[in-house]
C-alpha atoms as a PDB file:
ATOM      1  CA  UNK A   1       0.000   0.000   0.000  1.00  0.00           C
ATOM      2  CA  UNK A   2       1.101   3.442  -1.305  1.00  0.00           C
ATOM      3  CA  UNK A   3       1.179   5.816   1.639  1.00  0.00           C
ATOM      4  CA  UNK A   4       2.608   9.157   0.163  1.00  0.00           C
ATOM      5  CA  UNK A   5       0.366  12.421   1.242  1.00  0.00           C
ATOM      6  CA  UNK A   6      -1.568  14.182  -1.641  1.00  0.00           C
ATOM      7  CA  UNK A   7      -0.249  17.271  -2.469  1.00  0.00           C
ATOM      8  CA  UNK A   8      -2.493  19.807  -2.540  1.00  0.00           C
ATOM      9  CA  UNK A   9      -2.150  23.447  -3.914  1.00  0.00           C
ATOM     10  CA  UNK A  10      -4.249  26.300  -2.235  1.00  0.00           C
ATOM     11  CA  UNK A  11      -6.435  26.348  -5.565  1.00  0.00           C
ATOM     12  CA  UNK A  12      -7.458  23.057  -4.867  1.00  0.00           C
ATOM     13  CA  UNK A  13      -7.362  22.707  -1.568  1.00  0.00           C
ATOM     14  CA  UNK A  14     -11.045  23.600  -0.236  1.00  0.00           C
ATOM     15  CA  UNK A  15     -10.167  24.053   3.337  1.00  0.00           C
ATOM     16  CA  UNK A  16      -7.246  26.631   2.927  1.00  0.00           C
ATOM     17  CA  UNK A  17      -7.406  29.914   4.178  1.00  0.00           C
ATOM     18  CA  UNK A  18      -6.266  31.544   1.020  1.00  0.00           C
ATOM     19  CA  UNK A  19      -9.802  29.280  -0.452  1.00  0.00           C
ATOM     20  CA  UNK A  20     -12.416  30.164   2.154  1.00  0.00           C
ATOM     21  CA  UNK A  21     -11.346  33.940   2.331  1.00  0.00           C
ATOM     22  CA  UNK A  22     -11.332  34.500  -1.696  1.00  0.00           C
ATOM     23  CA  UNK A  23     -14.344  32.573  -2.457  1.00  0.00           C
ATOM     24  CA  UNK A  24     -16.444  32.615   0.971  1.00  0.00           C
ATOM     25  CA  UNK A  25     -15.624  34.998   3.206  1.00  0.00           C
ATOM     26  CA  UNK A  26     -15.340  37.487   0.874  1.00  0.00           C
ATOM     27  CA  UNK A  27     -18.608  37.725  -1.330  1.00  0.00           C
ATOM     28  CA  UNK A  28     -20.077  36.846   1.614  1.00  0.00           C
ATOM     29  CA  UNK A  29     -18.815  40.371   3.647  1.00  0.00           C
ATOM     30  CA  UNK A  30     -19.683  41.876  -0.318  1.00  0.00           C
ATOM     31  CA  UNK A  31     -23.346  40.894  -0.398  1.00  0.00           C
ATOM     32  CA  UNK A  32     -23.884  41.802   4.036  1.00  0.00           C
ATOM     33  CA  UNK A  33     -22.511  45.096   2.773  1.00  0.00           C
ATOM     34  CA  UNK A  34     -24.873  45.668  -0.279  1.00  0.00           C
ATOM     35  CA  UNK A  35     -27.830  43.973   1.656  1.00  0.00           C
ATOM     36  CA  UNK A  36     -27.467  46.363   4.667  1.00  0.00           C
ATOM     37  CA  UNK A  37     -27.765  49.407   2.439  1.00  0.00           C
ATOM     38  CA  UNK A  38     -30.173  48.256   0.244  1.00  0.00           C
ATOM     39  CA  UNK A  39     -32.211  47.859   3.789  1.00  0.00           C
ATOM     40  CA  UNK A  40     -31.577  51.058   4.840  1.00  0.00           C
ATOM     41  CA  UNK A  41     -32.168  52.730   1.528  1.00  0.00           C
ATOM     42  CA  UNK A  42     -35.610  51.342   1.446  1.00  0.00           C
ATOM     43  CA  UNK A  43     -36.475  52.646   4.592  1.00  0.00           C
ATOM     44  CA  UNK A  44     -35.072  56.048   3.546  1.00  0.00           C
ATOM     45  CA  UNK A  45     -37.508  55.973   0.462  1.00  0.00           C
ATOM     46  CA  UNK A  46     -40.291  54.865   2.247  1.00  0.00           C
ATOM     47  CA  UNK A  47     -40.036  57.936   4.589  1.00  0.00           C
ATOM     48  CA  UNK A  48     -39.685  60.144   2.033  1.00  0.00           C
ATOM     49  CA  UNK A  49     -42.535  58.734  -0.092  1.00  0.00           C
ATOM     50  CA  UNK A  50     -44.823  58.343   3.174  1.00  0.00           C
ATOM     51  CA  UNK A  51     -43.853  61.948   3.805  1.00  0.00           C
ATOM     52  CA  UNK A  52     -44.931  63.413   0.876  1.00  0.00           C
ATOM     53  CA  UNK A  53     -48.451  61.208   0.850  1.00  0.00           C
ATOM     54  CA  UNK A  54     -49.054  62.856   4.303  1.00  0.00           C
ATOM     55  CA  UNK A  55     -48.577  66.401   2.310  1.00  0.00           C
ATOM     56  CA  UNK A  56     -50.812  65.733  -0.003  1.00  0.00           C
ATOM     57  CA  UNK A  57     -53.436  64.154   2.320  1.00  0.00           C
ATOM     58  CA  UNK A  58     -53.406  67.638   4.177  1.00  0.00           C
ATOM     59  CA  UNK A  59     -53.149  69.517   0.527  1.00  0.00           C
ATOM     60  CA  UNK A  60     -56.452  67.460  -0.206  1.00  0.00           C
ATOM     61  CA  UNK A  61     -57.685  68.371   3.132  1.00  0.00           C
ATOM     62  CA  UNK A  62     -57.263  72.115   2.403  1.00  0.00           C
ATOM     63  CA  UNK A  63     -59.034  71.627  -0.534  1.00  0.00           C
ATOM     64  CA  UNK A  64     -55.529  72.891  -2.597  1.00  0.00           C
ATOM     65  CA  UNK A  65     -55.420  68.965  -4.385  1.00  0.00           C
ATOM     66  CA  UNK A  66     -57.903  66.350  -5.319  1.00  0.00           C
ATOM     67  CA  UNK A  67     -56.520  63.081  -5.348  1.00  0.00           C
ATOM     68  CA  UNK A  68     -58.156  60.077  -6.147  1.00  0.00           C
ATOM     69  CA  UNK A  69     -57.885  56.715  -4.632  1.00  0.00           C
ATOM     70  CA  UNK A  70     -57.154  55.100  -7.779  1.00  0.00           C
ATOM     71  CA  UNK A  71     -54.201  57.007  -8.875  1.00  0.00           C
ATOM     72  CA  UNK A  72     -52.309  56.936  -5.363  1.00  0.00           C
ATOM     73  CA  UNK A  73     -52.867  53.003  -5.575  1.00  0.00           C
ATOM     74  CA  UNK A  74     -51.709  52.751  -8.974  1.00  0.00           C
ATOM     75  CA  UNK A  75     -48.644  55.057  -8.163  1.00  0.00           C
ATOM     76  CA  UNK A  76     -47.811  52.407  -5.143  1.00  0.00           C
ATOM     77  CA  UNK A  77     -48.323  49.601  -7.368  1.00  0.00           C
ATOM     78  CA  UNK A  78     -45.767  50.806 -10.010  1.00  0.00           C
ATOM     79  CA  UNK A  79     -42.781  51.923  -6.648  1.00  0.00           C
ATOM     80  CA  UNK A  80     -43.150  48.477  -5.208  1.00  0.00           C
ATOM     81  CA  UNK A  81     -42.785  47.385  -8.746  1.00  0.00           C
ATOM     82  CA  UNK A  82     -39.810  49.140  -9.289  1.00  0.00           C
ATOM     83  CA  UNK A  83     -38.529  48.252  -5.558  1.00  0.00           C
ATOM     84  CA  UNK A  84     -39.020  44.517  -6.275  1.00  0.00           C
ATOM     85  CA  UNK A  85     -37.108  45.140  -9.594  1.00  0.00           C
ATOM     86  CA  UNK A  86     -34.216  46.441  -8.173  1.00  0.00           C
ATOM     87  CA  UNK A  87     -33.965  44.099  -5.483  1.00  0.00           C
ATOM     88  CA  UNK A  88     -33.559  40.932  -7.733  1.00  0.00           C
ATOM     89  CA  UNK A  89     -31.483  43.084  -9.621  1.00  0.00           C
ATOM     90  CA  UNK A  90     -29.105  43.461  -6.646  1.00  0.00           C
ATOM     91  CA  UNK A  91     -29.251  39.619  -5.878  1.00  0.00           C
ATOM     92  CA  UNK A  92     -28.332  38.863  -9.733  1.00  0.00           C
ATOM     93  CA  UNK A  93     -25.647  40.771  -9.605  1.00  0.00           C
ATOM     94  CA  UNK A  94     -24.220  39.224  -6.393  1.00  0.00           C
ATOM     95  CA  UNK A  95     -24.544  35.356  -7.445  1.00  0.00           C
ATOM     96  CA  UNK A  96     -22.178  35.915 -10.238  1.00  0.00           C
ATOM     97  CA  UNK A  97     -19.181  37.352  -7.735  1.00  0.00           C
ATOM     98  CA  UNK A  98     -18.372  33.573  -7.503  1.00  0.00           C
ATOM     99  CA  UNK A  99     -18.585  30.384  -9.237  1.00  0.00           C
ATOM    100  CA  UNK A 100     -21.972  29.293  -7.080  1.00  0.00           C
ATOM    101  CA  UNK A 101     -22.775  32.958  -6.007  1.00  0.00           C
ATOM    102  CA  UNK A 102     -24.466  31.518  -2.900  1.00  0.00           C
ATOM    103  CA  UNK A 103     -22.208  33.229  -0.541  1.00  0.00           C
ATOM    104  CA  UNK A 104     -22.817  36.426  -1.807  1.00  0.00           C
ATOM    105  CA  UNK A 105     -26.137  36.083  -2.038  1.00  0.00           C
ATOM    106  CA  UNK A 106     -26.447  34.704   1.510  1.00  0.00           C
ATOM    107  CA  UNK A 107     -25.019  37.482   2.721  1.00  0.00           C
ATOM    108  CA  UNK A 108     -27.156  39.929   1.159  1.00  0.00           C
ATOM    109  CA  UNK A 109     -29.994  38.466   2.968  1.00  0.00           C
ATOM    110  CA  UNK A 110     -28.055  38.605   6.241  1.00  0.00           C
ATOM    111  CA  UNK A 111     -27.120  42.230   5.466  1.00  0.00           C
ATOM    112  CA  UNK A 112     -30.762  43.161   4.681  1.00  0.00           C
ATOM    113  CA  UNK A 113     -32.019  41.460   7.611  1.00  0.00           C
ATOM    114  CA  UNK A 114     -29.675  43.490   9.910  1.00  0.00           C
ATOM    115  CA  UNK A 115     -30.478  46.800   8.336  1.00  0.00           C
END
């Protein structure tokens, strides 16, 4: 029985520092990052856009606008839209940083769950 050790380079070994960090640890840090202010962004926006619904609720109630139901539902319809687009957007983007992309991607849910 041959009992010489396997030589292993850090490419292929899968438990090497040099590994984990490049193709785990890092995307992984990458996506947290992007996920955390993607959370935070979204709660900036919805401020602002809840902000200026109250100003035109008290415009309306100052008879200086007329809004009508249908068009503020419509207008929310077409920002969650475009909220929904840009998220999967962001989430593409982040599974091609690696090979699998599901580090990155895992940490831009952990990273949007934190913010």
């Amino acid at each position: 029985m041959n009992e010489t050790p396997l030589q292993t380079t850090p490419e292929t070994d899968l438990f090497s520092a040099d590994f984990l960090l490049g193709n785990v640890g890092a995307p992984f840090i990458i996506g947290a990052a992007v996920g955390f202010f993607a959370k935070k962004m979204l709660k900036f926006a919805l401020f602002i856009g809840g902000a200026a619904i109250v100003m035109m609720f008290v415009g309306e109630y100052y008879n200086i606008i007329n809004i009508s139901d249908v068009q503020l539902q419509s207008a929310a319809e077409t920002v969650a839209k475009g909220a929904k687009d840009s998220g999967s957007f962001l989430v593409d983007r982040l599974t091609r940083i690696t090979s699998k992309g599901v580090s990155a991607a895992g940490g831009f849910f952990v990273g949007f769950k934190f913010g």
